[in-house]
C-alpha atoms as a PDB file:
ATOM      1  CA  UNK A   1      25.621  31.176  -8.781  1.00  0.00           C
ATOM      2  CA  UNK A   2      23.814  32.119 -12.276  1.00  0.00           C
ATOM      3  CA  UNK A   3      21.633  28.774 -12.022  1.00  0.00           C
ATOM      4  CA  UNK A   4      20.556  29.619  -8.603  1.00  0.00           C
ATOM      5  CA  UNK A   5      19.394  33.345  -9.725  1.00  0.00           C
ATOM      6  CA  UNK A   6      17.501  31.480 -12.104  1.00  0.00           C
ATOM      7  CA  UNK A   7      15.886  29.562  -9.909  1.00  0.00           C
ATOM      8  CA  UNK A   8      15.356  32.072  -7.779  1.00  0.00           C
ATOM      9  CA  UNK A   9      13.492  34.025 -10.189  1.00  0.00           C
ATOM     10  CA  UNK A  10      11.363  31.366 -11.872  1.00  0.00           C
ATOM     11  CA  UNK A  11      10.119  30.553  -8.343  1.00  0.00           C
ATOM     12  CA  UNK A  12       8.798  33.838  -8.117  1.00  0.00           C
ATOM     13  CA  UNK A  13       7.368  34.054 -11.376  1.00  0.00           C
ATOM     14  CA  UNK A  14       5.643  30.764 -10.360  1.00  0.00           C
ATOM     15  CA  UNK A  15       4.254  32.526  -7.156  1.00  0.00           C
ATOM     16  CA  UNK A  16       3.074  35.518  -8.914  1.00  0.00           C
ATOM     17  CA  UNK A  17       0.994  33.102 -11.022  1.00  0.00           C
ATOM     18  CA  UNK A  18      -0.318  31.031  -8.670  1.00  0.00           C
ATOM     19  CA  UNK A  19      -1.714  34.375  -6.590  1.00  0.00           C
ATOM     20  CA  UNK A  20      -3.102  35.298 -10.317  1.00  0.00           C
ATOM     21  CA  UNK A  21      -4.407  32.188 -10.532  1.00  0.00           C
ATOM     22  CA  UNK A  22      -6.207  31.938  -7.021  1.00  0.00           C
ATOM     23  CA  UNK A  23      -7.331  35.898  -7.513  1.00  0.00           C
ATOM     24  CA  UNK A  24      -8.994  35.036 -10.870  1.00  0.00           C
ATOM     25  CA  UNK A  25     -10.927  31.699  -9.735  1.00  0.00           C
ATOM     26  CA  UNK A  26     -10.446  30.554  -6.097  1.00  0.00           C
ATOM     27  CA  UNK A  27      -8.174  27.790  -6.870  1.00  0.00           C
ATOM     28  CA  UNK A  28      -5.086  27.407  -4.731  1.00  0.00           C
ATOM     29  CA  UNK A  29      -2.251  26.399  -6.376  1.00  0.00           C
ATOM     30  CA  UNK A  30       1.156  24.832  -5.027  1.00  0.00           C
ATOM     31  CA  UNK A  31       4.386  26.651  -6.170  1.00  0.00           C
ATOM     32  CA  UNK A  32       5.711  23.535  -6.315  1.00  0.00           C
ATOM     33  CA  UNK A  33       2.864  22.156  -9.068  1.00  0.00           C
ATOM     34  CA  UNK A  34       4.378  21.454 -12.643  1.00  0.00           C
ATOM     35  CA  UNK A  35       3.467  24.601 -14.532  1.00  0.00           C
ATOM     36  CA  UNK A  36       2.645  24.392 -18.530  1.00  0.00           C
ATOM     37  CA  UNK A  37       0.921  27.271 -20.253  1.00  0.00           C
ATOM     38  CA  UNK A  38      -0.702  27.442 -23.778  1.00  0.00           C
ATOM     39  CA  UNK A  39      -2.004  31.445 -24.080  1.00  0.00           C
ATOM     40  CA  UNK A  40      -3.062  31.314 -27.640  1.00  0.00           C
ATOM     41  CA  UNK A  41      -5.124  28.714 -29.624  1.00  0.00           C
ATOM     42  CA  UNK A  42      -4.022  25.514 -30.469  1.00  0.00           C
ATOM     43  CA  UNK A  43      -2.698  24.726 -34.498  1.00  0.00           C
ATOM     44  CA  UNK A  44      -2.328  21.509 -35.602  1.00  0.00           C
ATOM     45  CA  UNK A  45      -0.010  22.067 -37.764  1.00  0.00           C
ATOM     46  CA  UNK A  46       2.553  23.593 -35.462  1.00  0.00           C
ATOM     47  CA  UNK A  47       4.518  22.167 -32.273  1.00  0.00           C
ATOM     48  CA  UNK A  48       1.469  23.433 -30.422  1.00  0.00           C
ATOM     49  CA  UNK A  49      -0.275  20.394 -30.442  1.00  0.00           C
ATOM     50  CA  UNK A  50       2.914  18.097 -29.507  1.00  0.00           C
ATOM     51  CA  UNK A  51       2.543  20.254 -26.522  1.00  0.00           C
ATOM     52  CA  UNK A  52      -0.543  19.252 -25.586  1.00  0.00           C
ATOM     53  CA  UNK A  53       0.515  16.029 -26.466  1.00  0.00           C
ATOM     54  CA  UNK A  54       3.451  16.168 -24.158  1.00  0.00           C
ATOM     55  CA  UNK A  55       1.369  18.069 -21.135  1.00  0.00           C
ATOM     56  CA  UNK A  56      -1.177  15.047 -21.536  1.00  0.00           C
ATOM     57  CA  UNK A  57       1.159  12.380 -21.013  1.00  0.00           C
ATOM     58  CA  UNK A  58       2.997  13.961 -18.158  1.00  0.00           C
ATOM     59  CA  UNK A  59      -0.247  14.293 -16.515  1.00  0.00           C
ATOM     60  CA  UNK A  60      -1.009  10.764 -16.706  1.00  0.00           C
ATOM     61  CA  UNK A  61       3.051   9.894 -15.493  1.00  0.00           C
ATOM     62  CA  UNK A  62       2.120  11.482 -12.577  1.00  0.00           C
ATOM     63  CA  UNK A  63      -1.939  10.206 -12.302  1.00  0.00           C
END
């Protein structure tokens, strides 16, 4: 029951986003998309960058 509040919520959370997203520059995008957000600058010196790193090669798993 607890996973499926979770779920629950982070689906809406995902939906509020995407309507933040399309308000802010047109784009449409699925609630179903993979979601990864980096707010602040990148440091190389922190996990920031392995990240990235990890966000890149997802993107070309699914490319």
């Amino acid at each position: 029951m607890r996973a499926c509040r979770h779920h629950q919520v982070r689906r809406q959370n995902k939906a509020r986003l995407a309507a933040y997203i399309e308000g802010i520059s047109g784009v449409k995008v699925s609630i179903d998309a993979m979601f990864d957000v980096q707010v602040k600058r990148i440091h190389e010196y922190k996990r920031q960058l392995l990240n990235v790193m990890g966000i890149i090669h997802r993107y070309d798993c699914i490319k």
